[in-house]
C-alpha atoms as a PDB file:
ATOM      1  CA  UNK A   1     -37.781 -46.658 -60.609  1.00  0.00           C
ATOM      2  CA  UNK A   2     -34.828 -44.343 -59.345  1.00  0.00           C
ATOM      3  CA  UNK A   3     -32.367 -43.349 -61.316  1.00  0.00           C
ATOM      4  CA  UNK A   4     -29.908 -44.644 -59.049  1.00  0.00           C
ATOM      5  CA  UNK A   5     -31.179 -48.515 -60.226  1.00  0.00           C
ATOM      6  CA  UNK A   6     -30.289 -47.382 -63.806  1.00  0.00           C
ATOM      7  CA  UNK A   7     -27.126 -46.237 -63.067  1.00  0.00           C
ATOM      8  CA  UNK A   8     -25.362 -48.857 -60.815  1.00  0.00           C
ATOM      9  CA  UNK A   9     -26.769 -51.323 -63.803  1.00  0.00           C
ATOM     10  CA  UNK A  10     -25.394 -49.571 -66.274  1.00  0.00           C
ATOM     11  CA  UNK A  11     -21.910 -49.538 -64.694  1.00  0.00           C
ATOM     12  CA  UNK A  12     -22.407 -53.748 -63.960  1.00  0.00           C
ATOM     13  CA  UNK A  13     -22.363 -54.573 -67.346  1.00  0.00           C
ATOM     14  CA  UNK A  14     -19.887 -54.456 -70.618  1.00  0.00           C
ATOM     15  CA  UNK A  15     -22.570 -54.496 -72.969  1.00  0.00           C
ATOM     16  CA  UNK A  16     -23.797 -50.718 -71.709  1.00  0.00           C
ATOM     17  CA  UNK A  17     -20.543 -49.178 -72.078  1.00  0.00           C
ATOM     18  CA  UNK A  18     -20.404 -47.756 -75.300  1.00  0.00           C
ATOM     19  CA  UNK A  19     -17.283 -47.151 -75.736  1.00  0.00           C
ATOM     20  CA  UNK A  20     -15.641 -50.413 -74.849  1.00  0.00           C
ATOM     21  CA  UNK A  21     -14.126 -52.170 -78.152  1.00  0.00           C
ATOM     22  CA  UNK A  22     -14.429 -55.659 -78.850  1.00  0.00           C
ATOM     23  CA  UNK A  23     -13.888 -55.645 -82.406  1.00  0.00           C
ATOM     24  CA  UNK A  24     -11.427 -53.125 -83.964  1.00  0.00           C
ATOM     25  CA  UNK A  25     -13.000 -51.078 -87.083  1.00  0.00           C
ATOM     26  CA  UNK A  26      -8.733 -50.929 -87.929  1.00  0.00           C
ATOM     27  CA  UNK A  27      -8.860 -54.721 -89.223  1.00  0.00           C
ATOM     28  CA  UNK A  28     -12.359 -55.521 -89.653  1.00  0.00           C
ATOM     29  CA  UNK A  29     -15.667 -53.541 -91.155  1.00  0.00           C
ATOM     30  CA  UNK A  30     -17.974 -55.765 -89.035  1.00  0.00           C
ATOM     31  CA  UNK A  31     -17.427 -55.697 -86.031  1.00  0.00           C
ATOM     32  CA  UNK A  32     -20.444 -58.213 -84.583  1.00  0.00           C
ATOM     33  CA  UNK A  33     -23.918 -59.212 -85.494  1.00  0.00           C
ATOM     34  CA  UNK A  34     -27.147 -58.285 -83.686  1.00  0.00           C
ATOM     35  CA  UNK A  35     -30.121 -60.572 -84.427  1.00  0.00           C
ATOM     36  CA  UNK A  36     -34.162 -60.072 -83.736  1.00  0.00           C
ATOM     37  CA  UNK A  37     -35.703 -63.289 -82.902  1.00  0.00           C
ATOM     38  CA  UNK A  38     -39.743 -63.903 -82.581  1.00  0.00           C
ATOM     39  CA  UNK A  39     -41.087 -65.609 -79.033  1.00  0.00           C
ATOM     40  CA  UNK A  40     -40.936 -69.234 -80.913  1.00  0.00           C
ATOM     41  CA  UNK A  41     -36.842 -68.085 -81.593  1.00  0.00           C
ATOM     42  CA  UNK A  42     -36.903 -67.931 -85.237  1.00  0.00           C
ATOM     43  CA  UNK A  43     -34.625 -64.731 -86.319  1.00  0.00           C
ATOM     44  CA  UNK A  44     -37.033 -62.084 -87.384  1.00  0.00           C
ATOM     45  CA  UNK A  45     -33.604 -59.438 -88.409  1.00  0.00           C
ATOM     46  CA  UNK A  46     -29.987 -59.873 -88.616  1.00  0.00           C
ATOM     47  CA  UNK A  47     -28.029 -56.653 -89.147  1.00  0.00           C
ATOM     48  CA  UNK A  48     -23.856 -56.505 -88.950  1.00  0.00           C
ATOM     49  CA  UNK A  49     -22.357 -54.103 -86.484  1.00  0.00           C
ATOM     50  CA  UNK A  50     -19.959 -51.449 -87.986  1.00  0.00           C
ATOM     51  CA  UNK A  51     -19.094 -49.381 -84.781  1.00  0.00           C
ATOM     52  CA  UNK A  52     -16.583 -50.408 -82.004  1.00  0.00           C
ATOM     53  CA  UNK A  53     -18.528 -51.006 -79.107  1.00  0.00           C
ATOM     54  CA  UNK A  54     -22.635 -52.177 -78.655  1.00  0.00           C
ATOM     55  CA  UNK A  55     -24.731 -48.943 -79.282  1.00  0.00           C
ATOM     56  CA  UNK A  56     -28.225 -48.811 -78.130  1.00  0.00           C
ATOM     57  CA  UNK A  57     -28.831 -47.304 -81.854  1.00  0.00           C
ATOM     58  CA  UNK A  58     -28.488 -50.901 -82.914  1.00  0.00           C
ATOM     59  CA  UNK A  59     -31.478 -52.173 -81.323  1.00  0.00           C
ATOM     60  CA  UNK A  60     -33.617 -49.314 -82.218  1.00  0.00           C
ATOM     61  CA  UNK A  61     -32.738 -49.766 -85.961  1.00  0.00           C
ATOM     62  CA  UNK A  62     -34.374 -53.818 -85.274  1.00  0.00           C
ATOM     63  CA  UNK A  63     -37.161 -52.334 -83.285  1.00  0.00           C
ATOM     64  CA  UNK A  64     -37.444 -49.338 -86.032  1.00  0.00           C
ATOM     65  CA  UNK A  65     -37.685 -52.739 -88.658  1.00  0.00           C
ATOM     66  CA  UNK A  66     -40.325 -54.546 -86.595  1.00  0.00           C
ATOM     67  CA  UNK A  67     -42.702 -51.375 -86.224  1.00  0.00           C
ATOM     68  CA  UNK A  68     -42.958 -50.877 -90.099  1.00  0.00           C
ATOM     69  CA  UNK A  69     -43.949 -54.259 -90.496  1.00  0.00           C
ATOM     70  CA  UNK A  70     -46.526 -54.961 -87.772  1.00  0.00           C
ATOM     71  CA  UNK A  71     -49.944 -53.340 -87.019  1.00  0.00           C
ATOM     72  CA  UNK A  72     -49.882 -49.946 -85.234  1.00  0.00           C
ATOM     73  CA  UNK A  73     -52.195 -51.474 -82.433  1.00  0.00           C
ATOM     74  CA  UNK A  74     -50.439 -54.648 -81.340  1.00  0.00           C
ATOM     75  CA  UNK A  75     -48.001 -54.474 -77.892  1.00  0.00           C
ATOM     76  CA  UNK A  76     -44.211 -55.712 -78.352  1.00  0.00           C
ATOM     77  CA  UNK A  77     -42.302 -57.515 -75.238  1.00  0.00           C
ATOM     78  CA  UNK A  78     -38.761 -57.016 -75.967  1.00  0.00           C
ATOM     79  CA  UNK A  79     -36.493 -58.851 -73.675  1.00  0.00           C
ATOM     80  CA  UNK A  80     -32.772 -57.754 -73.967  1.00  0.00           C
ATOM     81  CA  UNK A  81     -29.992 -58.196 -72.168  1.00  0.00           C
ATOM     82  CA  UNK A  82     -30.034 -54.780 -71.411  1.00  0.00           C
ATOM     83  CA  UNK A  83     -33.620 -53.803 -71.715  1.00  0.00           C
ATOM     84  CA  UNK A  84     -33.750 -51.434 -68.704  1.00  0.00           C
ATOM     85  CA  UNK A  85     -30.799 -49.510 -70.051  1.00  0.00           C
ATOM     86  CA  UNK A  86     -33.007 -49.246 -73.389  1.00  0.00           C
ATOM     87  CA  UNK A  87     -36.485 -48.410 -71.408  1.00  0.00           C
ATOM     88  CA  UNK A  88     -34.606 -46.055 -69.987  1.00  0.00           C
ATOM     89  CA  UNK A  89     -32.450 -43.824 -72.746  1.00  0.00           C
ATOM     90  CA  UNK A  90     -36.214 -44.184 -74.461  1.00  0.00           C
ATOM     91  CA  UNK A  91     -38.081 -42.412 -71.790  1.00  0.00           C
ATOM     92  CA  UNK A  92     -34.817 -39.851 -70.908  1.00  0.00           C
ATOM     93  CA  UNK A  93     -34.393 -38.730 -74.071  1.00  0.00           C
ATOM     94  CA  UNK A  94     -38.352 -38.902 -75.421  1.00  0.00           C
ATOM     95  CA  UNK A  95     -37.162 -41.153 -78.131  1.00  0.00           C
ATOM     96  CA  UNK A  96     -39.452 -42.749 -80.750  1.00  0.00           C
ATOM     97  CA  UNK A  97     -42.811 -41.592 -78.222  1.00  0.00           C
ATOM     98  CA  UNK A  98     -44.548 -43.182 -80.463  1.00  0.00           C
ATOM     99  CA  UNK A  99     -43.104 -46.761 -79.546  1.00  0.00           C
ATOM    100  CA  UNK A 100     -43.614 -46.317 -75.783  1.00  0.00           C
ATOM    101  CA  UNK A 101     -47.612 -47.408 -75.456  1.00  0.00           C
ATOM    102  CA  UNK A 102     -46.468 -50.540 -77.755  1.00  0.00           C
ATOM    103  CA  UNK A 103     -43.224 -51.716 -76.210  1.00  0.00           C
ATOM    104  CA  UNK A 104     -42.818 -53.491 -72.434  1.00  0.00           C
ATOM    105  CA  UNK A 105     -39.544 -54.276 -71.882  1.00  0.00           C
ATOM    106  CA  UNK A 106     -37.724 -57.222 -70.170  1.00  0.00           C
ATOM    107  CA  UNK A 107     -34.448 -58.576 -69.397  1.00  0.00           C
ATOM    108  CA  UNK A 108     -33.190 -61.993 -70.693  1.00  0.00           C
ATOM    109  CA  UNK A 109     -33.627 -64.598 -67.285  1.00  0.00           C
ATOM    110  CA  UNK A 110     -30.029 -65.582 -67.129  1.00  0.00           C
ATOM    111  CA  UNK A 111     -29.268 -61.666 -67.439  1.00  0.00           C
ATOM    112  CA  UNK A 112     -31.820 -60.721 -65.189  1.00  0.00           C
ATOM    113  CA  UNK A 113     -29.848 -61.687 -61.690  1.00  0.00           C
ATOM    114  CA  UNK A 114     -26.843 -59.799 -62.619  1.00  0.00           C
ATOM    115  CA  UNK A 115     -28.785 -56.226 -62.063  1.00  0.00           C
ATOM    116  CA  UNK A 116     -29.748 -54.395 -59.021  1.00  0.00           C
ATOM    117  CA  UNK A 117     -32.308 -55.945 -57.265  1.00  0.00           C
ATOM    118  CA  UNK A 118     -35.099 -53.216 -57.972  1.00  0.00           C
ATOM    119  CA  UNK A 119     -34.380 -53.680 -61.604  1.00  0.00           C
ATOM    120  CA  UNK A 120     -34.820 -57.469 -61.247  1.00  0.00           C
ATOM    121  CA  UNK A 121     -38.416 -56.699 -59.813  1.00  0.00           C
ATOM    122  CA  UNK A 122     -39.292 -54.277 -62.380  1.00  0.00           C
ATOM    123  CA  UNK A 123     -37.872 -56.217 -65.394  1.00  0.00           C
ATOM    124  CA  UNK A 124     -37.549 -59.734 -64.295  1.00  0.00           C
ATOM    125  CA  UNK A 125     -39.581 -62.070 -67.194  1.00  0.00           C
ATOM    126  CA  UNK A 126     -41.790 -63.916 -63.984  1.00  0.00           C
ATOM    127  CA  UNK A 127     -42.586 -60.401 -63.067  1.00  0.00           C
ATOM    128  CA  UNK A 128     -44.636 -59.928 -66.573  1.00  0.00           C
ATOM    129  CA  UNK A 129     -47.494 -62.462 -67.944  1.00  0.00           C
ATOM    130  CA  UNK A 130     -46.805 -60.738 -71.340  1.00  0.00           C
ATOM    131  CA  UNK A 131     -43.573 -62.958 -71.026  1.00  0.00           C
ATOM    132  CA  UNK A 132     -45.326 -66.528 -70.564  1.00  0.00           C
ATOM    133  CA  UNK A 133     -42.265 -68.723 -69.549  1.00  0.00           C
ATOM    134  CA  UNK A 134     -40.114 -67.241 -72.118  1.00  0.00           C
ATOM    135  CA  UNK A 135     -36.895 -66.499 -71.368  1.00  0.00           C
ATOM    136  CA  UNK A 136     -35.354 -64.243 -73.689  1.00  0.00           C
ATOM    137  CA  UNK A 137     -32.293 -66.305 -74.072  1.00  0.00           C
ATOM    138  CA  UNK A 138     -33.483 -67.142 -77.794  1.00  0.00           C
ATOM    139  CA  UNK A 139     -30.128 -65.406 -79.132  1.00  0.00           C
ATOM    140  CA  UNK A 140     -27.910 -67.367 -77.216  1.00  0.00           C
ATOM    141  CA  UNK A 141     -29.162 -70.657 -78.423  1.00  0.00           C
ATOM    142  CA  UNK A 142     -29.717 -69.419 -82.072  1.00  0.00           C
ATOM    143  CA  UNK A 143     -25.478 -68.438 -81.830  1.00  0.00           C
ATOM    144  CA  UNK A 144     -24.693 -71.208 -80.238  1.00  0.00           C
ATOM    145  CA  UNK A 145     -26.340 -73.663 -82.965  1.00  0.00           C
ATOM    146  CA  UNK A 146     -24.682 -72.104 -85.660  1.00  0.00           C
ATOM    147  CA  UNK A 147     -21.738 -73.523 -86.804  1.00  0.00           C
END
């Protein structure tokens, strides 16, 4: 995929920029949660956030988790919101090469139609039949029914 696609998706959405504060570390130590769920949406990992801002290194400490804990020959889909942002910073930076056979990435369906349309048809969940009809939106709902 070009570069370009990258790019004009990582300028679409707040969650990429890294430096954009939600939370202020000022008043608060935590500022969010990030949670792992499996396919059937039961939370694998929940880790707090301490940095202003949603940093990629947050997911690769969950994914980092979820390695050490599964066999070395099974395949991971990981849909995220962001997932092409995280595919990626893995493959520009040669980032844990040892995850890349093992990891197809995704991006949440509701998420999905905000990218660039090549990144929809290279990420896209009904693009994949690793995805089944999930739809990566597992987070959402496990927030949402906590009260």
């Amino acid at each position: 995929m070009p570069n370009s696609t990258y790019s004009a998706c990582g300028e679409s959405f707040i969650a990429v920029d890294g430096d954009r504060v939600k939370a202020s570390t000022q008043y608060f130590s935590d500022t969010g949660v990030l949670a792992m769920l499996c396919h059937h949406n039961i939370p694998l990992v929940i880790a707090s956030m301490w940095t202003a801002g949603e940093k990629q290194f947050y997911a690769c400490a969950l994914l980092d988790f979820l390695f050490k804990h599964l066999p070395h020959c099974w395949r991971i889909g990981v849909l995220y919101d962001i997932g092409c942002q995280m595919d990626q910073s893995l493959k520009k930076w040669n980032f844990m090469p040892n995850w890349s056979p093992h990891l197809e990435w995704g991006i949440s369906i509701f998420h999905a139609y905000g990218h660039q349309w090549t990144c929809q048809l290279w990420y896209h969940p009904r693009k994949s039949t690793i995805w089944g009809l999930s739809d990566g939106e597992g987070c959402e709902r496990f927030w949402s029914g906590l009260h």
